[in-house]
Protein backbone atom coordinates (compact mmCIF):
# COMPACT_ATOMS: atom_id res chain seq x y z
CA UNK A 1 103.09 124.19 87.17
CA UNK A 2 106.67 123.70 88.07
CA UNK A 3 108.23 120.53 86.18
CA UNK A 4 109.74 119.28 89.73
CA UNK A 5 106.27 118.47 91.27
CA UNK A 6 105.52 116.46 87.67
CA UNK A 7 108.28 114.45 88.11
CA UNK A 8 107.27 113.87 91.55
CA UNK A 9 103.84 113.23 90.63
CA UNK A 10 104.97 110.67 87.98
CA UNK A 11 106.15 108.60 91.02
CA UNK A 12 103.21 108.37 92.99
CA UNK A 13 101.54 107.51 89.80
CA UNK A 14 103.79 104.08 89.33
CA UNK A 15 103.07 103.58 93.38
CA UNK A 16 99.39 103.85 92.74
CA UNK A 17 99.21 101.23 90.20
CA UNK A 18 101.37 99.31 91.59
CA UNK A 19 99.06 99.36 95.43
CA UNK A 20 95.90 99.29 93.64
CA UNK A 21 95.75 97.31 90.35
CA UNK A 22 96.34 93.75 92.77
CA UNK A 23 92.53 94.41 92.97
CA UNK A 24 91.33 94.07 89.69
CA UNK A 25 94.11 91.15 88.50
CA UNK A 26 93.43 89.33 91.33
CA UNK A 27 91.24 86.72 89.32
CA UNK A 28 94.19 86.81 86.63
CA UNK A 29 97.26 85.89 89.46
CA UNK A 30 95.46 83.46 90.90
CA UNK A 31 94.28 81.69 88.03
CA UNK A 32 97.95 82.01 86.61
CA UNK A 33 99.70 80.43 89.78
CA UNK A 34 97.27 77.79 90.65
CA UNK A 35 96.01 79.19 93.91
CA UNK A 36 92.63 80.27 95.43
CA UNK A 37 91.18 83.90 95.51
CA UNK A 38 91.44 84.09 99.24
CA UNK A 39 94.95 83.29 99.06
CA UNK A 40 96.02 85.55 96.32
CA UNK A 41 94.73 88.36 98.61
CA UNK A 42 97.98 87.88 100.64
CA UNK A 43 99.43 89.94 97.44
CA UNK A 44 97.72 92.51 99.12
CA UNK A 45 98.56 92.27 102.21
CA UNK A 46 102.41 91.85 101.66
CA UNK A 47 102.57 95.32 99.61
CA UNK A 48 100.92 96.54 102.62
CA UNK A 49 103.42 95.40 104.96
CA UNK A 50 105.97 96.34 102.99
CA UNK A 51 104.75 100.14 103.22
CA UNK A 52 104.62 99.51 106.73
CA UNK A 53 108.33 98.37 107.27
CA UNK A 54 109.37 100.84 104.42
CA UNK A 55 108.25 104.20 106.32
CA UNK A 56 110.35 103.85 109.52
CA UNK A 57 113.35 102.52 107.95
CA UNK A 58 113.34 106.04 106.04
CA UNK A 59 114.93 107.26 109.04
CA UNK A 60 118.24 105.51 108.62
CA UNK A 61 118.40 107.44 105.24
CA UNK A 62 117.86 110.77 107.09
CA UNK A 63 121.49 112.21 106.79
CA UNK A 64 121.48 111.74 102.81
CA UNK A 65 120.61 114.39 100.35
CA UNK A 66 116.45 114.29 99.30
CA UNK A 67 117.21 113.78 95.68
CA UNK A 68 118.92 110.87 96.26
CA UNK A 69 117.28 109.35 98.56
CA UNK A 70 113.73 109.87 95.92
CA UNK A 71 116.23 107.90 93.43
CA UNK A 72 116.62 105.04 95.31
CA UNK A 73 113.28 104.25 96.67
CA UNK A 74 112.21 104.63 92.51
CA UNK A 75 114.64 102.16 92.11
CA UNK A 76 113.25 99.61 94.64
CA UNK A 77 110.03 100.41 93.05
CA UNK A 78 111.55 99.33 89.69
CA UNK A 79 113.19 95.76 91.34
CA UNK A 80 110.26 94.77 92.87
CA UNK A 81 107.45 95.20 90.12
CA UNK A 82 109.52 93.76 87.57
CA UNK A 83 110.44 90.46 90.30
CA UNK A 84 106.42 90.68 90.37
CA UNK A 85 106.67 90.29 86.56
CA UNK A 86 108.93 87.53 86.55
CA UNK A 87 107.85 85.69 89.59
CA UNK A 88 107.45 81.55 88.71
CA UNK A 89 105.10 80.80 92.12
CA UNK A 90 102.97 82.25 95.01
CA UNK A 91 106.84 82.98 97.16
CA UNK A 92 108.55 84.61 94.92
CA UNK A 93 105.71 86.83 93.90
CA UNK A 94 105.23 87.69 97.97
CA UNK A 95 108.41 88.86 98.47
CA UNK A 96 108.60 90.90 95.04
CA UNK A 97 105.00 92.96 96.65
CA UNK A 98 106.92 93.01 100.08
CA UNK A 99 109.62 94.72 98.48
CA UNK A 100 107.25 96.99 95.80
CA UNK A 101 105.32 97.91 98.62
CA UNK A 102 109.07 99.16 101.04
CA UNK A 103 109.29 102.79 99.13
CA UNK A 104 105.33 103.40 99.13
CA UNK A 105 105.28 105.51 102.59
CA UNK A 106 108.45 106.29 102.53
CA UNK A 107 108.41 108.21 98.60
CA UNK A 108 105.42 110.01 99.72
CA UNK A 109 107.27 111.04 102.85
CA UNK A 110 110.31 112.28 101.12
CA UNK A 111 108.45 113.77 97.77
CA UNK A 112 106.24 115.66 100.41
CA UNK A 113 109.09 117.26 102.27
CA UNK A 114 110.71 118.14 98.80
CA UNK A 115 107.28 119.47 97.44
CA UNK A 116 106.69 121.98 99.95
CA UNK A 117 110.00 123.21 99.84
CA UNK A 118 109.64 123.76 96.24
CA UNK A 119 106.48 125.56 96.36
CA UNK A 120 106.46 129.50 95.91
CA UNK A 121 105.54 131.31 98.91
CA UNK A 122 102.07 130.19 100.41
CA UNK A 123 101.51 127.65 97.89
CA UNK A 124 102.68 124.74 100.18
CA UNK A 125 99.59 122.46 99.85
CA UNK A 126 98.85 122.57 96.59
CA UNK A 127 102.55 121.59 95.60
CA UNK A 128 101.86 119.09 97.93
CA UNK A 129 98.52 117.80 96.04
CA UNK A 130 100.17 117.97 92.65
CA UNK A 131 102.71 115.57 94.12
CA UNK A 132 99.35 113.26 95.04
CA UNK A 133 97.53 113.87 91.84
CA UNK A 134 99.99 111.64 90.39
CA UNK A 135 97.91 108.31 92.69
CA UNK A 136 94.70 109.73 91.94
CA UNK A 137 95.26 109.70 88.10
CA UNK A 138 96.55 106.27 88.53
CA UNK A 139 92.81 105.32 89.70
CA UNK A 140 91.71 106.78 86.87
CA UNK A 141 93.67 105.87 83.98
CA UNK A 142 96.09 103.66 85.12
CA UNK A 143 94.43 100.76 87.02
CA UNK A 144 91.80 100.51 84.38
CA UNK A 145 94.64 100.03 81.85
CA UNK A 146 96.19 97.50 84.21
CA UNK A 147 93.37 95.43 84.41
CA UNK A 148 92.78 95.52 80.58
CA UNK A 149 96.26 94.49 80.27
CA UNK A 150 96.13 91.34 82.70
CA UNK A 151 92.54 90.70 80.85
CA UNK A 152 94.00 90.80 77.04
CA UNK A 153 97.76 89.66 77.65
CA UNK A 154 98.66 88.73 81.00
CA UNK A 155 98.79 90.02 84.44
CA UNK A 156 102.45 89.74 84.21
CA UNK A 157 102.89 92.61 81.41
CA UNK A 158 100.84 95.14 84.01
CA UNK A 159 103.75 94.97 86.79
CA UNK A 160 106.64 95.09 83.80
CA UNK A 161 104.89 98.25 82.81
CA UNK A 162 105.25 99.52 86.32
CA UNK A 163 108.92 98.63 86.15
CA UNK A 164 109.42 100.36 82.68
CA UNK A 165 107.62 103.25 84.13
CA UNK A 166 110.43 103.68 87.05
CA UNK A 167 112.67 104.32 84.17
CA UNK A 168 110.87 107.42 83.18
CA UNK A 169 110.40 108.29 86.98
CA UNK A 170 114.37 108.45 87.32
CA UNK A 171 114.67 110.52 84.33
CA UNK A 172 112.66 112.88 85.30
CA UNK A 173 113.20 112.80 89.05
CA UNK A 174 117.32 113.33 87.75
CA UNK A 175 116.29 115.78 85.42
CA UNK A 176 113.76 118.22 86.79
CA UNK A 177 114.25 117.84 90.44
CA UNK A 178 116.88 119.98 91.71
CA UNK A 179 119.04 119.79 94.65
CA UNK A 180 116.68 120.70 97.83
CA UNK A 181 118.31 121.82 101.31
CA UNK A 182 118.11 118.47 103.50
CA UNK A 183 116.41 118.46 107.03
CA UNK A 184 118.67 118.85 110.01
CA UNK A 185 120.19 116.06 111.47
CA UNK A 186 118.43 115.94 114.93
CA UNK A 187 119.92 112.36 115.55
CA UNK A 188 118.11 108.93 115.69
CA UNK A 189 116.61 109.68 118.46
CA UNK A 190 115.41 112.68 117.78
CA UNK A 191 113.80 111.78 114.93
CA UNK A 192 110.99 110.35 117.43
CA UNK A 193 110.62 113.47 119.37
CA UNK A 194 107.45 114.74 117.70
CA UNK A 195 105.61 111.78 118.57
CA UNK A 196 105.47 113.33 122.20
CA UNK A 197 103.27 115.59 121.89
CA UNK A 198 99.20 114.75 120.66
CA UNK A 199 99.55 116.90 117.82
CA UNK A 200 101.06 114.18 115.70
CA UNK A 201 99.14 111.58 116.98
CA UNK A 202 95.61 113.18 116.31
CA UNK A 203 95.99 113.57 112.53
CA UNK A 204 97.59 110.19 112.31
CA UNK A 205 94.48 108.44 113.86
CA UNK A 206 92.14 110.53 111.88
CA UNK A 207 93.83 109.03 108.82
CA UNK A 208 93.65 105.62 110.22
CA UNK A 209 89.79 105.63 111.18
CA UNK A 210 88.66 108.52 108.42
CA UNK A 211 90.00 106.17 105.70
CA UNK A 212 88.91 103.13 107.28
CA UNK A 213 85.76 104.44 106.88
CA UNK A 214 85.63 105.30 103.74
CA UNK A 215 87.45 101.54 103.08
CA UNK A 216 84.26 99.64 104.61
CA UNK A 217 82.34 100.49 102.10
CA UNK A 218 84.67 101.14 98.76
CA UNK A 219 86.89 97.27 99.48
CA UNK A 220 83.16 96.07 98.48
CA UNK A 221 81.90 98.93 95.54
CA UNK A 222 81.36 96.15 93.06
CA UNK A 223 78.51 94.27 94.74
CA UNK A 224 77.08 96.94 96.14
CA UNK A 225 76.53 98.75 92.51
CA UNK A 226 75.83 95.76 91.00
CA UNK A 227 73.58 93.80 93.20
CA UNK A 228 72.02 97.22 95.25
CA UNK A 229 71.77 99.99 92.51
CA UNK A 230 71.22 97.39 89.60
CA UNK A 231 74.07 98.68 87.20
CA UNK A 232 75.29 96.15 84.86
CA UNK A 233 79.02 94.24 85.05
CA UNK A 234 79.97 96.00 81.72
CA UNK A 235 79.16 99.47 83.74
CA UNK A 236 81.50 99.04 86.41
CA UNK A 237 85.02 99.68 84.69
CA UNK A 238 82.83 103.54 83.86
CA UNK A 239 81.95 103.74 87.27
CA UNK A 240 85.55 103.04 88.64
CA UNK A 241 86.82 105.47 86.18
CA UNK A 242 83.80 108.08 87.55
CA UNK A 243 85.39 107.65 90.67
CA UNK A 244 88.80 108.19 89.88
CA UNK A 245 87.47 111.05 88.60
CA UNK A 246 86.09 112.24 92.26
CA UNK A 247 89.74 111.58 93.57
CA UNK A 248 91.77 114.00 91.15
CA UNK A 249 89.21 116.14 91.76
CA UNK A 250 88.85 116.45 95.54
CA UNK A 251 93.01 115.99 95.59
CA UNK A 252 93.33 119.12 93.52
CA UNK A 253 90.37 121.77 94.68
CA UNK A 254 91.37 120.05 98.60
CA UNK A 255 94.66 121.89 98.17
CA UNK A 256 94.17 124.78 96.91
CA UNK A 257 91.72 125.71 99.50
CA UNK A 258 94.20 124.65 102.38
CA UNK A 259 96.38 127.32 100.90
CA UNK A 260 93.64 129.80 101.02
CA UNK A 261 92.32 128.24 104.68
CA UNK A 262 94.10 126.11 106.43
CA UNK A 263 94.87 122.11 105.72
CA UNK A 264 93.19 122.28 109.33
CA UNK A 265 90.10 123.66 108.67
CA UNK A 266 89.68 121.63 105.15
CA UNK A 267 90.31 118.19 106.58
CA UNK A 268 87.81 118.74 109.42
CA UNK A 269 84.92 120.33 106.62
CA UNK A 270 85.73 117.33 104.16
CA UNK A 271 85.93 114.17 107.14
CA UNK A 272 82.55 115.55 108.26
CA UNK A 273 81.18 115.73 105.10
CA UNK A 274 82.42 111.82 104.33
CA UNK A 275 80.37 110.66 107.52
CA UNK A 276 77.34 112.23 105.84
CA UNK A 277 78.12 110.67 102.34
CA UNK A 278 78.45 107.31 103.94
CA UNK A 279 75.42 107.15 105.67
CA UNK A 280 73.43 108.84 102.53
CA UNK A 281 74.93 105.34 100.60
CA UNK A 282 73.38 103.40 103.19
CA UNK A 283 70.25 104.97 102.72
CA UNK A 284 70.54 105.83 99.06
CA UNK A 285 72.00 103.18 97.08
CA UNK A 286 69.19 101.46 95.59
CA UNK A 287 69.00 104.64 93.36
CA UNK A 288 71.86 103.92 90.75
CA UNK A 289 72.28 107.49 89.93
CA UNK A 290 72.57 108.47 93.25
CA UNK A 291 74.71 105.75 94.30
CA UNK A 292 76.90 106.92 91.79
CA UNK A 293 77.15 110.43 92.40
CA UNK A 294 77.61 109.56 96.26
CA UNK A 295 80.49 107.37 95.19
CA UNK A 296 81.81 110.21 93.38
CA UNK A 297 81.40 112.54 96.53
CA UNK A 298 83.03 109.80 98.41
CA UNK A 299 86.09 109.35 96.94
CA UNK A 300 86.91 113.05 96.27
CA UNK A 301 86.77 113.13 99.86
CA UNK A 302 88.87 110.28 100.77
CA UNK A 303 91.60 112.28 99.05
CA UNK A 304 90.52 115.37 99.54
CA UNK A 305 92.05 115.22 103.07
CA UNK A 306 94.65 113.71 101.59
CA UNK A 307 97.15 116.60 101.05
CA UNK A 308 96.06 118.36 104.13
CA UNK A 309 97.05 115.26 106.50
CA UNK A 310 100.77 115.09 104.63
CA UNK A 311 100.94 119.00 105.20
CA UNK A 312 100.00 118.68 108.72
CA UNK A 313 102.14 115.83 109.62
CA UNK A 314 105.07 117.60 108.09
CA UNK A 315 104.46 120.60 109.90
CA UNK A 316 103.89 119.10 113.90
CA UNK A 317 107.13 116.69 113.15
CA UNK A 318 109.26 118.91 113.56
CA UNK A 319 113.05 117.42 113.47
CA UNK A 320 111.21 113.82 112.71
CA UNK A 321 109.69 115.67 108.95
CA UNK A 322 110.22 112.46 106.76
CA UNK A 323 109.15 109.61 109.87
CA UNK A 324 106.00 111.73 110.06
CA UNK A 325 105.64 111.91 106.79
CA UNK A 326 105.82 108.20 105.98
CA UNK A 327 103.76 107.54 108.69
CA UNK A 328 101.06 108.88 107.64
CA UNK A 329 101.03 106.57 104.66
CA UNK A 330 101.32 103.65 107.03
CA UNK A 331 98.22 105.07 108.94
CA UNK A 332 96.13 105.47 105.04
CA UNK A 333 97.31 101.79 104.55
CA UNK A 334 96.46 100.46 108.43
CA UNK A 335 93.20 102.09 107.44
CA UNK A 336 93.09 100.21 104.47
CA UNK A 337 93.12 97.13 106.29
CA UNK A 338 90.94 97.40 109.12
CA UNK A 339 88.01 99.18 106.68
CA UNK A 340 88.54 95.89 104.56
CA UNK A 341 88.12 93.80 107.56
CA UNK A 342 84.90 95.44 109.29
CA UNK A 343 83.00 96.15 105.93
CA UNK A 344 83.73 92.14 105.75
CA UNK A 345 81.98 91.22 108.19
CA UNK A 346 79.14 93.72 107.98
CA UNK A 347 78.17 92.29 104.93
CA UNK A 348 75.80 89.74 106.22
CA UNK A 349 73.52 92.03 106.89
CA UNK A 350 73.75 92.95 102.95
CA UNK A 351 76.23 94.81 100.55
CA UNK A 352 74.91 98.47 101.64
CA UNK A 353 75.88 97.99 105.48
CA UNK A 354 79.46 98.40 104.71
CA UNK A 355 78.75 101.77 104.15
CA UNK A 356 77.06 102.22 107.61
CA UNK A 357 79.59 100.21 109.29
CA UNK A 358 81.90 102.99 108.11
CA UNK A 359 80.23 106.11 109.43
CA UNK A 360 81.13 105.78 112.92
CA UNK A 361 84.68 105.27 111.88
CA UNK A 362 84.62 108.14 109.98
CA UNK A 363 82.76 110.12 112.88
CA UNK A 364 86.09 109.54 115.22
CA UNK A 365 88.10 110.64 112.38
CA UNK A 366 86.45 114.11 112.23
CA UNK A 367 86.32 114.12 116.27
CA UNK A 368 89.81 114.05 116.08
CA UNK A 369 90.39 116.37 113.19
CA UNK A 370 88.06 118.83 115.10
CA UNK A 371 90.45 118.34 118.21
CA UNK A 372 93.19 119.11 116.50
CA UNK A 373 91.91 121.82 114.21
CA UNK A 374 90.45 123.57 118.05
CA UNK A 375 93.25 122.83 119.53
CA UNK A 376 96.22 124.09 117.04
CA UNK A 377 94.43 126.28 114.46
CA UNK A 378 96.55 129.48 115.34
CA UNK A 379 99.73 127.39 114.66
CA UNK A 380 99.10 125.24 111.74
């Protein structure tokens, strides 16, 4: 494994803590700054805006070399996890998430591009799931650790380790990266050109709705395990660590078989197997060891057609590589969001209809993966 797609991986790593660990010191923050639950969930939602306002602004970066541009979105990444460490009230610590959240889409955007270009011949995806292994591991190892952190000491030493961490990204990134050929110039208006044509537009709206399906019914995993398949409280840091486990996996077998395939044909076999998976929690879940191998199967797919979407993207944007890049993270995050929402307010029917809430989300996902794949399978 080449060093370069480590040190890229190491960044998506500090990203992925940083995103996901809100959820499991949520308790901690609020507790900490004298504000409700419900409110502290803004945290959220600011890092997720920031990714959003992050991606597009990439653009007016386009004309610098790829190297650098990777060092100073670590760098942001660094400034605003360590302002999260440091924040003294519920303001300060929304703006340092705004600003944590700014190089999310647009690292992934600019590590992809860099990835594939560093890949040997015909290897393109995989580099490009290597360079996403590093957010799946952080499920598994490094959210866990988080959370024990903001349990033992205090929420605040979880986002200074994500600001020590940058430190290591930049020395690596410095170090093992070398000096990639940028993207043409195509102009700022150019940059936008892709979004023309469908092709772009189809994978970024099966991201949206595939992982907002998938987000209906994993924003509420605890309850559902706990109160529907009967495991115990203690059980549930295993079980989140179980299905970190599914995500390095699927990330990791997902692209090596785009290599041998096509990212096409993989993300349109893996979305259609999610819509199954969902709807077998619905029906399944009362049976803990089947709820928690589905959960497994679940979450290898959610990044299983992970890599194959950033491929893609990169591929139909031609002249606009990094926008459509980044966008696709803003379409994973939008996702995010509106699973959240909808698996909210499906719950009143009881913590398993989340799942089923999801499946026809996930169904347009693969409708529009199977356009696309029909559609431009000779090309991409």
């Amino acid at each position: 494994m080449k060093k370069s797609l480590i040190a890229l991986a190491f960044g998506t790593l500090g990203l992925g803590i940083a995103e996901f660990v809100m959820m499991g010191i949520l308790p901690d923050v609020a507790k900490d700054l004298g504000i409700s639950i419900p409110v502290a969930g803004h945290f959220i939602s600011a890092y997720a805006l920031g990714v959003c306002v992050g991606a597009p602004v990439l653009i007016l970066a386009r004309k610098h070399p790829l190297k650098h541009i990777l060092l100073v979105l670590v760098t942001l990444m660094m400034i605003g996890n360590t302002c999260a460490a440091l924040a003294p009230n519920y303001w300060v610590l929304l703006l340092a998430r705004f600003i944590s959240g700014l190089p999310h889409g647009a690292y992934f955007g600019v590590a992809s591009i860099v990835a594939e270009k560093l890949a040997d011949k015909g290897k393109g995806s995989e580099a490009v799931s290597i360079m996403i292994a590093g957010m799946t591991i952080a499920n598994l190892f490094g959210v866990p650790l988080g959370t024990s952190l903001s349990n033992s000491i205090s929420w605040r030493v979880t986002f200074l380790l994500v600001g020590c961490w940058g430190v290591i990204i930049l020395y690596y990134i410095w170090r093992w990266v070398p000096h990639v050929e940028g993207l043409k110039d195509t102009g700022f208006k150019g940059q936008f050109q892709f979004l023309k044509t469908p092709a772009p537009w189809l994978i970024l709206g099966a991201t949206a709705l595939g992982n907002g399906g998938v987000f209906c019914w994993y924003s509420y995993i605890n309850p559902l395990l706990t109160e529907v398949s009967g495991f115990t409280a203690e059980s549930i840091t295993a079980l989140m660590v179980l299905a970190g486990f599914g995500m390095v996996v699927g990330n990791l077998v997902s692209g090596r078989l785009s290599d041998r395939y096509t990212p096409g044909k993989v993300g349109t076999i893996v979305q259609a197997m999610i819509c199954i998976v969902l709807l077998l929690i619905f029906f399944l879940s009362p049976y803990p060891w089947l709820s928690a191998l589905l959960m497994c199967l679940c979450t290898a797919g959610l990044f299983a057609v992970s890599s194959p979407e950033q491929v893609l993207i990169i591929r139909v944007a031609k002249g606009g590589e990094m926008l459509g890049a980044a966008c696709v993270q803003v379409a994973f995050n939008l996702g995010n969001a509106i699973g959240a929402y909808v698996g909210g307010l499906a719950i009143s029917g009881g913590y398993r209809y989340p799942a089923l809430a999801g499946v026809p989300f996930a169904m347009v996902g693969f409708i529009l993966f199977l356009i696309f794949y029909k559609k431009y399978q000779a090309k991409y």
